[in-house]
PDB file of N, CA and C in Angstrom:
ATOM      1  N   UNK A   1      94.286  90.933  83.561  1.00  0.00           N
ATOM      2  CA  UNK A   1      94.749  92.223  84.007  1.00  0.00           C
ATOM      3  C   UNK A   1      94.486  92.404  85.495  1.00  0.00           C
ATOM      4  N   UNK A   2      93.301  92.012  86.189  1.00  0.00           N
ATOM      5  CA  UNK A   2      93.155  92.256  88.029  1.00  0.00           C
ATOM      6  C   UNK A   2      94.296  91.304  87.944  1.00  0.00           C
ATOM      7  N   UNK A   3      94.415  89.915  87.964  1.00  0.00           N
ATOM      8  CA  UNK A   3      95.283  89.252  88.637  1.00  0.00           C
ATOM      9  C   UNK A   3      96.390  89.814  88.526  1.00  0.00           C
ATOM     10  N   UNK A   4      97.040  90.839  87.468  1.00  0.00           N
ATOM     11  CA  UNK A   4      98.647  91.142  87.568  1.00  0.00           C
ATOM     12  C   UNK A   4      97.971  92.661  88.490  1.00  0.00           C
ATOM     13  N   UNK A   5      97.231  93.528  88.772  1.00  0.00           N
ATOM     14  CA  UNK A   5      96.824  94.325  90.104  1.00  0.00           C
ATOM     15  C   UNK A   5      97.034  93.828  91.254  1.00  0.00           C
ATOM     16  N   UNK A   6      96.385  93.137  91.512  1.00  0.00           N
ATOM     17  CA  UNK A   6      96.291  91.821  92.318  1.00  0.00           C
ATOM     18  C   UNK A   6      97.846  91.586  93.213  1.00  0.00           C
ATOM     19  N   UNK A   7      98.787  91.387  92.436  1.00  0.00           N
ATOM     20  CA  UNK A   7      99.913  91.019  92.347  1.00  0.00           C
ATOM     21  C   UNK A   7     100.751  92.068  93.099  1.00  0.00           C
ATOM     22  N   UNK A   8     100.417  92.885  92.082  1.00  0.00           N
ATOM     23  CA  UNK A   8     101.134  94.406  92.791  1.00  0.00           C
ATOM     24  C   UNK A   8     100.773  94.947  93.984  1.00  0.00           C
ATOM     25  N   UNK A   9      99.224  95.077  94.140  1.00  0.00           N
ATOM     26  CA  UNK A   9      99.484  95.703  95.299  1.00  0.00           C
ATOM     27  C   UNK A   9      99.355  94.633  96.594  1.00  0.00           C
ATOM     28  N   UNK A  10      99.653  93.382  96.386  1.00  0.00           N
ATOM     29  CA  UNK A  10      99.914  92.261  97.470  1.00  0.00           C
ATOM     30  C   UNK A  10     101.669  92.693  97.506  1.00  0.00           C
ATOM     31  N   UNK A  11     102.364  92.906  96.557  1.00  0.00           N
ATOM     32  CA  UNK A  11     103.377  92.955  97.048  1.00  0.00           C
ATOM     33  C   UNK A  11     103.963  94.571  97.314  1.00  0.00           C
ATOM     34  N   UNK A  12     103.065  95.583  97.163  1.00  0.00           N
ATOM     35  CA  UNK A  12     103.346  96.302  97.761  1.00  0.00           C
ATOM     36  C   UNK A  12     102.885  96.664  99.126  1.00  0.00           C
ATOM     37  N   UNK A  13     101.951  95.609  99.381  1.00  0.00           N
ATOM     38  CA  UNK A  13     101.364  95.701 100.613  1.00  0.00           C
ATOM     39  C   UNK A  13     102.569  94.995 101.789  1.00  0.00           C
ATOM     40  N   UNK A  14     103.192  93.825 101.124  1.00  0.00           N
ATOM     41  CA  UNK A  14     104.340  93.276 102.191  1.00  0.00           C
ATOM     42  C   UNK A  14     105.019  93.743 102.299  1.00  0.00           C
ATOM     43  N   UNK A  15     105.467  94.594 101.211  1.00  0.00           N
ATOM     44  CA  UNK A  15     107.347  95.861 101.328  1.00  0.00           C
ATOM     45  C   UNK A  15     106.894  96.608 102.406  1.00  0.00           C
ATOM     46  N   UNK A  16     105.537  97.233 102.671  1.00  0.00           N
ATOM     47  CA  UNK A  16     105.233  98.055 103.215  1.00  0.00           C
ATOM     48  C   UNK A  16     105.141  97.354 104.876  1.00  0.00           C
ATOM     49  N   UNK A  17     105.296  96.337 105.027  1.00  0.00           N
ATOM     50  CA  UNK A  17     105.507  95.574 105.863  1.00  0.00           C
ATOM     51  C   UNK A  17     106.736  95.480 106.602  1.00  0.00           C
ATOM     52  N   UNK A  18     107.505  95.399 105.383  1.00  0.00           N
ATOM     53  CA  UNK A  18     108.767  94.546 105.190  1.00  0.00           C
ATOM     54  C   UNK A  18     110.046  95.501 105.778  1.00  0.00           C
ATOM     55  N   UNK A  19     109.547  96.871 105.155  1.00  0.00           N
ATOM     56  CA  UNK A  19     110.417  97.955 105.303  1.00  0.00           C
ATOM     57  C   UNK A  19     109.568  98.821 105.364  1.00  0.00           C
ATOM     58  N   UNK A  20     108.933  99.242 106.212  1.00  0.00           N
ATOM     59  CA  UNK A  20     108.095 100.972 106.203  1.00  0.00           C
ATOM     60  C   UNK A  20     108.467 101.892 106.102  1.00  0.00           C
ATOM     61  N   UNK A  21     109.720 102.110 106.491  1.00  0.00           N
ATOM     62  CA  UNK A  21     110.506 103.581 106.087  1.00  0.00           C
ATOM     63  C   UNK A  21     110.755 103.969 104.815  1.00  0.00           C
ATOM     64  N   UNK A  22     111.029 102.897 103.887  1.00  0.00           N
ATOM     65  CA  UNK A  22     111.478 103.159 102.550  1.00  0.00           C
ATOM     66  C   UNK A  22     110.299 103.161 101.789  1.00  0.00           C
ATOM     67  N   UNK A  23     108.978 102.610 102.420  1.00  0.00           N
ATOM     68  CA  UNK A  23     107.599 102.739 101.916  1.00  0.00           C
ATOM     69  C   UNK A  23     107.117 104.406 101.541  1.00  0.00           C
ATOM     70  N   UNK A  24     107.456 104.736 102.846  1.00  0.00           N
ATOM     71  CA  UNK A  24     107.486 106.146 103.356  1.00  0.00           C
ATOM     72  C   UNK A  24     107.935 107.462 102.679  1.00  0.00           C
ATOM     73  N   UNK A  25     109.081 106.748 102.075  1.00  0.00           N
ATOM     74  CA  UNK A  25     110.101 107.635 101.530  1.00  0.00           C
ATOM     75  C   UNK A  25     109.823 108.150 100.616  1.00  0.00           C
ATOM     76  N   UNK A  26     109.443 106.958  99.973  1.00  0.00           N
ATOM     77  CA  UNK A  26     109.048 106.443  98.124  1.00  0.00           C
ATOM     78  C   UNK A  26     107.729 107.174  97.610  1.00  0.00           C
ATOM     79  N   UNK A  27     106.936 107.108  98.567  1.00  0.00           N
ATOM     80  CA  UNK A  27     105.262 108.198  98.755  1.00  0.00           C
ATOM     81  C   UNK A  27     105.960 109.464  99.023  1.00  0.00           C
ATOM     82  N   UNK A  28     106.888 109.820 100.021  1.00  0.00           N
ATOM     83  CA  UNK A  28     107.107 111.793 100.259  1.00  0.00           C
ATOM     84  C   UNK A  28     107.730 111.826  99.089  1.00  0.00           C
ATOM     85  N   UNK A  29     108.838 111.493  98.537  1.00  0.00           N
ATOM     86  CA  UNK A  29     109.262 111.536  97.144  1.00  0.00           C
ATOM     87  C   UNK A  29     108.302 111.848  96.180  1.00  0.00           C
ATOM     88  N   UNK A  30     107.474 110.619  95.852  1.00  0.00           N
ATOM     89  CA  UNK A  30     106.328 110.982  94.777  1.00  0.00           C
ATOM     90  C   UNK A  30     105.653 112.326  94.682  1.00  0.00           C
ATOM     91  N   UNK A  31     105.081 112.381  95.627  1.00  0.00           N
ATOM     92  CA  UNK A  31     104.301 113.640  96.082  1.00  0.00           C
ATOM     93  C   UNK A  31     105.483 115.062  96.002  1.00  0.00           C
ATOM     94  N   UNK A  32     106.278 114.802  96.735  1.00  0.00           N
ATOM     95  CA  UNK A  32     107.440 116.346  96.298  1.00  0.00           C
ATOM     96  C   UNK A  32     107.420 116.462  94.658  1.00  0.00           C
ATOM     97  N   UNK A  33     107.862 115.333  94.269  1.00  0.00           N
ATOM     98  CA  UNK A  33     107.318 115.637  92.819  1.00  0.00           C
ATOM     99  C   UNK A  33     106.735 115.635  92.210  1.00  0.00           C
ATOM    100  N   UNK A  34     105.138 115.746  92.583  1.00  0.00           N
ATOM    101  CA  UNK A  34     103.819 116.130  91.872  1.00  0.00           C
ATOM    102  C   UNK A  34     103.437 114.719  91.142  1.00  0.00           C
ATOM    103  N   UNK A  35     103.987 113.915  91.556  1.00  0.00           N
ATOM    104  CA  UNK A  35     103.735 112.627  90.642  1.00  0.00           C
ATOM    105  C   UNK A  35     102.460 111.756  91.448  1.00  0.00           C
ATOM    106  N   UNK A  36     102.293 112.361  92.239  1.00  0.00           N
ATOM    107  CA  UNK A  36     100.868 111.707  93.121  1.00  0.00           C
ATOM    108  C   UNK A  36     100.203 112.550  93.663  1.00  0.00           C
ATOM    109  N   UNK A  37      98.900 112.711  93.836  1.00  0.00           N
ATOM    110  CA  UNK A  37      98.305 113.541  94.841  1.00  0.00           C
ATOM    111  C   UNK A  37      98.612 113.162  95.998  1.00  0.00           C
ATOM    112  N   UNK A  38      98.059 114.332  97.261  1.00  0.00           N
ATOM    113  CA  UNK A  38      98.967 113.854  98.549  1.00  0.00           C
ATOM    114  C   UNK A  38      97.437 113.537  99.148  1.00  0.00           C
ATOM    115  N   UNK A  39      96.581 112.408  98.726  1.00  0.00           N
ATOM    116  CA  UNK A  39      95.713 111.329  99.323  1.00  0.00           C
ATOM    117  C   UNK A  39      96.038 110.063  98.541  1.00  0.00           C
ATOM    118  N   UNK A  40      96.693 110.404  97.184  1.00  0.00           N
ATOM    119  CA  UNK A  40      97.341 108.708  96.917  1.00  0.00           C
ATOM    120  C   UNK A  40      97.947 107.972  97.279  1.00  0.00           C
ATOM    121  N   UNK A  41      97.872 106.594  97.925  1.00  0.00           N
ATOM    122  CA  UNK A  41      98.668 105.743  98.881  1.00  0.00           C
ATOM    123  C   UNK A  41      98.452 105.938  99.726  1.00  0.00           C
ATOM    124  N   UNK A  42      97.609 106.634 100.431  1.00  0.00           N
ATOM    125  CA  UNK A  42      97.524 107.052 101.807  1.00  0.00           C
ATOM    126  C   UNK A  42      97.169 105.522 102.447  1.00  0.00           C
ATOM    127  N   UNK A  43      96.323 104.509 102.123  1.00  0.00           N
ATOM    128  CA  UNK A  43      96.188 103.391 102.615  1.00  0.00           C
ATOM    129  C   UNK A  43      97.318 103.003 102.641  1.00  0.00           C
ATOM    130  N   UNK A  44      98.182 102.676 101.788  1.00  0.00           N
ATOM    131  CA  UNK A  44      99.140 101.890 101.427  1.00  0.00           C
ATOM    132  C   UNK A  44     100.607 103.082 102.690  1.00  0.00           C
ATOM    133  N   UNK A  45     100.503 103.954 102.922  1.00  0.00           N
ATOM    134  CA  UNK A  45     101.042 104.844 103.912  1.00  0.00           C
ATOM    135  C   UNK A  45     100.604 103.963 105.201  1.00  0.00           C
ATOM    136  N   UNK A  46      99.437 104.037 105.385  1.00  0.00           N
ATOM    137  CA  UNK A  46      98.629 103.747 106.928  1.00  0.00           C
ATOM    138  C   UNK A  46      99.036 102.497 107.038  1.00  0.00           C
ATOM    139  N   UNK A  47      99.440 101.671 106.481  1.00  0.00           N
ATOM    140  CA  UNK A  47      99.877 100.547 106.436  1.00  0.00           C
ATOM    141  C   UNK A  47     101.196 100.222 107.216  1.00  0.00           C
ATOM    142  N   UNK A  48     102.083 101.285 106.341  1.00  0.00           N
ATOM    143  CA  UNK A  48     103.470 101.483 106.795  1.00  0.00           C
ATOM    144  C   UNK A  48     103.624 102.158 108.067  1.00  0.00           C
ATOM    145  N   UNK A  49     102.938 103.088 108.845  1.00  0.00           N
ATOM    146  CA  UNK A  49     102.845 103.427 109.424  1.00  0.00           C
ATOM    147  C   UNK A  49     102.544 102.455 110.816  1.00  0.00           C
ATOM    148  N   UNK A  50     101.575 101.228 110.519  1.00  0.00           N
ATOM    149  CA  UNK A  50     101.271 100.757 111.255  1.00  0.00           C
ATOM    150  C   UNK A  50     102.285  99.717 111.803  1.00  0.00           C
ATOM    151  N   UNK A  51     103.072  99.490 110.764  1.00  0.00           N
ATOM    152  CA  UNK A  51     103.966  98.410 111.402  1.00  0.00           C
ATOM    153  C   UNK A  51     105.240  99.286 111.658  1.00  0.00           C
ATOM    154  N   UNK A  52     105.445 100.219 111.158  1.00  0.00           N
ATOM    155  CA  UNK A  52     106.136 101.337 112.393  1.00  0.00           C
ATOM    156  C   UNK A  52     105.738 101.030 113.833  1.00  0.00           C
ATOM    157  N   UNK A  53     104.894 101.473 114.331  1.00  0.00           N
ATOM    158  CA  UNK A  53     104.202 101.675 115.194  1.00  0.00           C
ATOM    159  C   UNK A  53     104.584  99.893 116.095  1.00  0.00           C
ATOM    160  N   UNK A  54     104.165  99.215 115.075  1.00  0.00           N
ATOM    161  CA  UNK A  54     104.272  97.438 115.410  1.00  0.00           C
ATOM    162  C   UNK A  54     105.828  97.312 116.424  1.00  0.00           C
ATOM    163  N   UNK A  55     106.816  97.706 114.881  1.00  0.00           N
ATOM    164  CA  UNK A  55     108.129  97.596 115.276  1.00  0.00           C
ATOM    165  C   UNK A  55     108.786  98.334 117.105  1.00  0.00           C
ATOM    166  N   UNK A  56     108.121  99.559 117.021  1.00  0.00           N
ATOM    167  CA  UNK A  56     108.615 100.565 117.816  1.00  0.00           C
ATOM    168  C   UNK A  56     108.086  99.800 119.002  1.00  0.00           C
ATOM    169  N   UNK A  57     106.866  99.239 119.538  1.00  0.00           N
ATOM    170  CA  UNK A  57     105.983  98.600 120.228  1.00  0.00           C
ATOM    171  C   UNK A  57     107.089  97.234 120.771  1.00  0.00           C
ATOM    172  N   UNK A  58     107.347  96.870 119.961  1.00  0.00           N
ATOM    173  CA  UNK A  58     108.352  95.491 119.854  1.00  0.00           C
ATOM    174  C   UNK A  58     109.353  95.955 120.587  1.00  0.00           C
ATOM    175  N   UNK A  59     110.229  97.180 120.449  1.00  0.00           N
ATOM    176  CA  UNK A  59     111.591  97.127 120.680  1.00  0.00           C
ATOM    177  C   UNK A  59     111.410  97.600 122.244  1.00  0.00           C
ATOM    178  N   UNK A  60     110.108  98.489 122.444  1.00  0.00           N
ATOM    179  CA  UNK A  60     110.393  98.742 123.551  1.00  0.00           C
ATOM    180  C   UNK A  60     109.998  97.976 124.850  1.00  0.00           C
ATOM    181  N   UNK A  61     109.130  96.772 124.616  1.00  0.00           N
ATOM    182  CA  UNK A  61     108.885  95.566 125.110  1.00  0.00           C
ATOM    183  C   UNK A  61     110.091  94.675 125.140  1.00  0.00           C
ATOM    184  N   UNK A  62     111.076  94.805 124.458  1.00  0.00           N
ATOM    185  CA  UNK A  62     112.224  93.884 124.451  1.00  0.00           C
ATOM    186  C   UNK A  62     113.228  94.690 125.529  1.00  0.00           C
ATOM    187  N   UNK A  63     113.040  96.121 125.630  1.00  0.00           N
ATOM    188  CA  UNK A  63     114.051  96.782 126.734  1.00  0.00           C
ATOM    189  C   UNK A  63     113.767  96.747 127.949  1.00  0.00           C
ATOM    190  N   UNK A  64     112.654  96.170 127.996  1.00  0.00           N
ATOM    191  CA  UNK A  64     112.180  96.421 129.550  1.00  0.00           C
ATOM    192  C   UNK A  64     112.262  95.168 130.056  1.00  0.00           C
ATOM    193  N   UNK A  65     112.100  94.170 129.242  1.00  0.00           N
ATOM    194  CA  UNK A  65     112.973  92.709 129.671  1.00  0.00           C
ATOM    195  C   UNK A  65     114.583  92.920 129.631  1.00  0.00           C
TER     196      UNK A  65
END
């Protein structure tokens, strides 16, 4: 049973990577509908957030070249 945990939140840790916005989405969703408290995922948020942050960092280093 950890190893299939394990599993999940490794791969929800890369979506959150992968695509942060839709990470994003999927947590304000939950929470509008009472289906999470609004501190659940918050790691798994800060995450997404961070490679926001990654991406945005990236693009604007690529405009100034």
């Amino acid at each position: 049973m950890i190893d299939y945990r394990k599993r999940i939140a490794s791969m929800a840790i890369q979506l959150a990577k992968e695509d942060p916005p839709l990470v994003k989405e999927v947590i304000a969703r939950l929470r509008e509908a009472g289906e999470i408290a609004a501190d659940d995922l918050s790691y798994l948020e800060g995450i997404a957030d961070r490679w926001i942050r990654i991406a945005e960092e990236n693009l604007a280093k690529g405009q100034r070249h």
